[in-house]
Protein backbone atom coordinates (compact mmCIF):
# COMPACT_ATOMS: atom_id res chain seq x y z
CA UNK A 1 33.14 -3.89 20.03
CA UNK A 2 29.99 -3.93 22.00
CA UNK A 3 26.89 -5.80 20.56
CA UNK A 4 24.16 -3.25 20.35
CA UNK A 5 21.64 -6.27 20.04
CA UNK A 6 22.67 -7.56 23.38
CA UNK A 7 19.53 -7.04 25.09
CA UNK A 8 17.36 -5.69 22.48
CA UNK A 9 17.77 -9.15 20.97
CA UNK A 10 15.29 -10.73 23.17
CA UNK A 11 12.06 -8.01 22.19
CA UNK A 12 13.58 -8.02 18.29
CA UNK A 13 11.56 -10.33 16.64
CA UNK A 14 8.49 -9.93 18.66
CA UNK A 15 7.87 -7.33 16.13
CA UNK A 16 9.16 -7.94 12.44
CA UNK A 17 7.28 -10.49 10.79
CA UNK A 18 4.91 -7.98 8.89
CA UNK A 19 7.78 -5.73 8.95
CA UNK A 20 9.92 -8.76 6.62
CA UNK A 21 6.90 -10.06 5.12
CA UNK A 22 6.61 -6.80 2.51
CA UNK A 23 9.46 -8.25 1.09
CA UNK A 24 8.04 -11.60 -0.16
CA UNK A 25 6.78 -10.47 -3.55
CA UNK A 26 10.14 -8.70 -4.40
CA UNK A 27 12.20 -11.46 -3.47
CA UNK A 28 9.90 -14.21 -5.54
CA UNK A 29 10.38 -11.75 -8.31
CA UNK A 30 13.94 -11.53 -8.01
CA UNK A 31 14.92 -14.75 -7.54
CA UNK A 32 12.11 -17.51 -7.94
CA UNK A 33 14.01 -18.69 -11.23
CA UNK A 34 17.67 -18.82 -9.93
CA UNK A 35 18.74 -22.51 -9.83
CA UNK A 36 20.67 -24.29 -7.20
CA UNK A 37 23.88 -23.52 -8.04
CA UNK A 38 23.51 -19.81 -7.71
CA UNK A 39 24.35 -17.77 -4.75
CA UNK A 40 22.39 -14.79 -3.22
CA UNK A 41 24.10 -12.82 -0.04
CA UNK A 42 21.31 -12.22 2.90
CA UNK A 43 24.11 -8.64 4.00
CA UNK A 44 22.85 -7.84 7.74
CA UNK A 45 20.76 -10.99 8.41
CA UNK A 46 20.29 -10.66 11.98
CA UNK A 47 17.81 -13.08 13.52
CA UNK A 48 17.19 -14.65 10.08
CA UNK A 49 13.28 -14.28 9.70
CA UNK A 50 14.25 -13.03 6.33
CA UNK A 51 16.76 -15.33 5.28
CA UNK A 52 14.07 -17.73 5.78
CA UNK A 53 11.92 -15.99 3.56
CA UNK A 54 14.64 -15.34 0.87
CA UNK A 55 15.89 -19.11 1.30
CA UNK A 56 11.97 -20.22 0.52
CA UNK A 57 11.79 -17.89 -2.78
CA UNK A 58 14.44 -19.46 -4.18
CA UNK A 59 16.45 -22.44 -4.87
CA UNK A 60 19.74 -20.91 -4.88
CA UNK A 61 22.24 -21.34 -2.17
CA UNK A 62 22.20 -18.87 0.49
CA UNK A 63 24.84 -16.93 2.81
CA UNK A 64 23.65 -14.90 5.53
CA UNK A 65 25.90 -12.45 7.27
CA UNK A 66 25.86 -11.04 10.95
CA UNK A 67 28.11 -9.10 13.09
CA UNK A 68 25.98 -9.07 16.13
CA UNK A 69 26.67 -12.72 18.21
CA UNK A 70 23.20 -12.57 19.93
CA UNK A 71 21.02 -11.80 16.24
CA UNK A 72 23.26 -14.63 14.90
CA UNK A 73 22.67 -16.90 17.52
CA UNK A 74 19.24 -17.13 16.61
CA UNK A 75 20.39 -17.27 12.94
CA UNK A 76 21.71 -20.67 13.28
CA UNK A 77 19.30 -22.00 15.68
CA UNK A 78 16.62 -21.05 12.93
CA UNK A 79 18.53 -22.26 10.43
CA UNK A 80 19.77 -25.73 11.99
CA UNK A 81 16.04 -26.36 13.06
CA UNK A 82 14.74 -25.91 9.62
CA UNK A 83 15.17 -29.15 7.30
CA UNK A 84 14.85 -26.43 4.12
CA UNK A 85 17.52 -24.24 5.36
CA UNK A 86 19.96 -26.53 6.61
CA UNK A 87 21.74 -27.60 3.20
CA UNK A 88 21.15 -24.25 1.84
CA UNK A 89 22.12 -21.65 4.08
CA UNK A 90 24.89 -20.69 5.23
CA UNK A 91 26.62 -18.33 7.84
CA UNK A 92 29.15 -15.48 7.97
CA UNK A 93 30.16 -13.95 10.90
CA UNK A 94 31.45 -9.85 10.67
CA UNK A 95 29.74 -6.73 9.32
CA UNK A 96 29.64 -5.57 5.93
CA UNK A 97 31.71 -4.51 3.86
CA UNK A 98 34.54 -6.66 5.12
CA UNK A 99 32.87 -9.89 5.67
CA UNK A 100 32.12 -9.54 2.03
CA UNK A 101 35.80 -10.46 1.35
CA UNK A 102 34.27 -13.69 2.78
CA UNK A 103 32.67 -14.43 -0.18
CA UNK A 104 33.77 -16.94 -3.05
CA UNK A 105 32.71 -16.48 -6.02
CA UNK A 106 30.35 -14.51 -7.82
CA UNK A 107 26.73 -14.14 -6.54
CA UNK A 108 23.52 -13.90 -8.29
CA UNK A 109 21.90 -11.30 -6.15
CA UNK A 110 21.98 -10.18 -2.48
CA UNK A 111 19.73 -8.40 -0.09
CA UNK A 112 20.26 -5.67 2.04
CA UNK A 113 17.05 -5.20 4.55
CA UNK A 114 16.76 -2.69 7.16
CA UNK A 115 20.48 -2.55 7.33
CA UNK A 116 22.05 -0.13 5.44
CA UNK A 117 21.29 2.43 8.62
CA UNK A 118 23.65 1.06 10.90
CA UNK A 119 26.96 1.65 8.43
CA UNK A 120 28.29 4.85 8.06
CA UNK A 121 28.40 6.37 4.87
CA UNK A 122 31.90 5.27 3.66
CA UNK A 123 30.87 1.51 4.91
CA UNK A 124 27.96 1.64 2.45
CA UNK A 125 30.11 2.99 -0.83
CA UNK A 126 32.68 0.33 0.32
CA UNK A 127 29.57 -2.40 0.78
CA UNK A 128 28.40 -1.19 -2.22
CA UNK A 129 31.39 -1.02 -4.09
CA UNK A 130 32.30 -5.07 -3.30
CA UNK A 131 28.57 -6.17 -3.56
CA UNK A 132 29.08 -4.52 -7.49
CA UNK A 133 32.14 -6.71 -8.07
CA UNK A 134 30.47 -9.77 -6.82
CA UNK A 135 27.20 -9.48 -8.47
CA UNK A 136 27.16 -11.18 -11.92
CA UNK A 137 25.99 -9.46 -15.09
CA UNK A 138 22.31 -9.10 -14.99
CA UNK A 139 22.40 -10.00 -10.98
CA UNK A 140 19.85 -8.68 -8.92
CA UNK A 141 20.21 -6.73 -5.70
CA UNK A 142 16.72 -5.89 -3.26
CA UNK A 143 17.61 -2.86 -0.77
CA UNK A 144 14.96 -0.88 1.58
CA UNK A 145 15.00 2.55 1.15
CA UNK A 146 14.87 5.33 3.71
CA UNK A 147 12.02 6.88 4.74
CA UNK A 148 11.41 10.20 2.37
CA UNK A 149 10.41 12.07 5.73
CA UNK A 150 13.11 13.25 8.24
CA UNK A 151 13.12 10.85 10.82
CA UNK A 152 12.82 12.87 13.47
CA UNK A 153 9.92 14.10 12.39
CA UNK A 154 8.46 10.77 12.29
CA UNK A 155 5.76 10.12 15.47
CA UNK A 156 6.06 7.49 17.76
CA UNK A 157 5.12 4.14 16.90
CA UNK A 158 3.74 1.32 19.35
CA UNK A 159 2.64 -1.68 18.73
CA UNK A 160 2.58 -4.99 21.53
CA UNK A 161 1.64 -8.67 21.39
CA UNK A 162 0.85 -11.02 23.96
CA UNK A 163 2.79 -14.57 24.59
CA UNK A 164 1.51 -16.60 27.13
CA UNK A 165 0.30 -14.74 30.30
CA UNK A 166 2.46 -11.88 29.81
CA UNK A 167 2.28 -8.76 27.27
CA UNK A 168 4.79 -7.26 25.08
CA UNK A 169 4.79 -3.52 24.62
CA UNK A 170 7.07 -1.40 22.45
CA UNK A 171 7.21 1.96 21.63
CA UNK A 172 9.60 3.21 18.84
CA UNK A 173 11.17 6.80 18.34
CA UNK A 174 13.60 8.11 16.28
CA UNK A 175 15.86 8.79 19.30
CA UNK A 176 14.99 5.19 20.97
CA UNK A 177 13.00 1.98 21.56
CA UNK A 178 11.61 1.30 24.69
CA UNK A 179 10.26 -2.33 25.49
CA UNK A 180 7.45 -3.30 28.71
CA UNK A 181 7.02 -6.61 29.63
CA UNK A 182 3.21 -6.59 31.17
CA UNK A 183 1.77 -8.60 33.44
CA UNK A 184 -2.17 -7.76 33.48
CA UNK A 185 -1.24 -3.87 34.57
CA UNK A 186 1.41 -4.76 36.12
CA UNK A 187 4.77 -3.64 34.71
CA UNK A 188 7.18 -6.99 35.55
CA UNK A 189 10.20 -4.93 33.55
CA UNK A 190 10.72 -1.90 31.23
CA UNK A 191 13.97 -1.47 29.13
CA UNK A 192 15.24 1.57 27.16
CA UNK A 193 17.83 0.93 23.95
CA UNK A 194 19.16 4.31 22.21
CA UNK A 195 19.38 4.08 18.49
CA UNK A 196 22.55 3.57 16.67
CA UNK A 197 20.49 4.14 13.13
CA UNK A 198 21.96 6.65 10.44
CA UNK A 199 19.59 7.87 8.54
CA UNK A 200 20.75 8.39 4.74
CA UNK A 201 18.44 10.44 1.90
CA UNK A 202 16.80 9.16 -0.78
CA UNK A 203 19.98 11.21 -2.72
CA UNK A 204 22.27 10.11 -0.26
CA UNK A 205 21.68 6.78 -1.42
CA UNK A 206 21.34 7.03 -5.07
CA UNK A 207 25.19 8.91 -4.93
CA UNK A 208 26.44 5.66 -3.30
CA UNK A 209 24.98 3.93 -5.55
CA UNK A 210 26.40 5.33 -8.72
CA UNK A 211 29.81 5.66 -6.75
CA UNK A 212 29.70 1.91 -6.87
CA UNK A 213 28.91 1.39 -10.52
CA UNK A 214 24.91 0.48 -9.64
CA UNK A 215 21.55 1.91 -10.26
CA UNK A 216 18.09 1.87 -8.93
CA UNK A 217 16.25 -0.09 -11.28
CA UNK A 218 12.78 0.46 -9.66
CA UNK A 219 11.47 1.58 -6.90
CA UNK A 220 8.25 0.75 -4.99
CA UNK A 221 7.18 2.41 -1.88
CA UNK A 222 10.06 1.37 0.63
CA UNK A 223 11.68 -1.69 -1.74
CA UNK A 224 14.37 -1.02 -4.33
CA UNK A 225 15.51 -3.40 -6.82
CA UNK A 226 19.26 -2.69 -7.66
CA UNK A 227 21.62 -3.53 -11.10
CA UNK A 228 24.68 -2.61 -12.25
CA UNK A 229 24.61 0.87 -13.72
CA UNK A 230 25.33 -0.16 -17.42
CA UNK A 231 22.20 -2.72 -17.69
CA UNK A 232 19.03 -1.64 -18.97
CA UNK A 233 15.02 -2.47 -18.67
């Protein structure tokens, strides 16, 4: 299977710390009191800028799973450079849901961050459907939800930074993400990657949910926190 991340890789995290850092407060909340003997699942952990942030809200162990060789490439070279991560987190390579099977053990929560686009919908009610058997009673699961206008609707967004001489330009559509690499005004290379999102509805996702024998416990702006269907507030 090709890697869609294959060049993309190099521009992706030029661009996602604010995207991961909305998710610091849920993931204190979440898991802050967990002890180090627990386990929480980073499902879809590409470069790891948020396992880092998950592994830093908790003391529980972590395992971080990526399909794509390039994101986890980074992954470990994050990870192994970090004295905090090093004897905490660890690494599974393969793509949800199967590289769940991966998993020993129950876990005490799991994450699921700007991921759940690039399964089809019968990968997410099976992802679902083994994240619900792993997750212990009262476990906690933190998802991002889809955008509640169509995405194609959705105007295009740019943003850049600069690092060193050079300038980083991106512009992102719902079709595509195009990346400029700037030199003053001088354009020193331009690359074009086609989406391979899938967007999903809000109902869409609360189906799959239920399917799996989980709820949506709350819901604030684009976080969800996720339980098993039969606990309650």
């Amino acid at each position: 299977m090709r890697d869609a991340y294959e060049g993309l890789g190099e521009f992706h995290d030029l661009f996602m710390t604010d995207v991961w850092g909305g998710l610091r407060p849920a993931l204190a909340s979440a898991f802050a009191n967990l002890t180090p003997d627990a386990t929480v699942l980073d499902v879809g952990a590409g470069t790891g800028i948020g396992t880092r942030l998950l592994a830093r809200s908790t003391a529980a162990q972590v395992v971080a799973i990526e399909p794509s060789l390039t994101m986890r490439a980074v992954l470990l070279a994050r990870v192994a450079d970090d004295p905090d991560l090093i004897d905490r987190v660890s690494v599974l390579a393969g793509a949800a849901p199967d590289a769940l099977d991966e998993v020993t053990g129950a876990v005490a929560g799991f994450v699921c961050a700007h991921m759940l686009g690039h399964l089809t919908a019968t990968q997410r009610q099976q992802t679902f459907a083994r994240l619900a058997a792993l997750l212990v009673a009262g476990g906690t699961g933190i998802i991002t939800l889809p955008h509640t206008t169509d995405p194609a609707e959705a105007p295009m967004v740019e943003e850049s930074t600069r690092i060193g001489r050079h300038s980083y330009l991106a512009r992102h559509g719902a079709a595509q993400s195009e990346y400029f690499v700037l030199d003053g005004d001088r354009i020193l290379r331009q690359e074009t990657f086609l989406s391979s999102w899938e967007p999903l509805t809000r109902d869409q996702l609360h189906d799959e949910l239920c399917q799996a024998g989980l709820r949506l416990a709350e819901a604030d702006g684009r976080i969800g926190i996720v339980r098993h269907a039969e606990a309650r507030p």
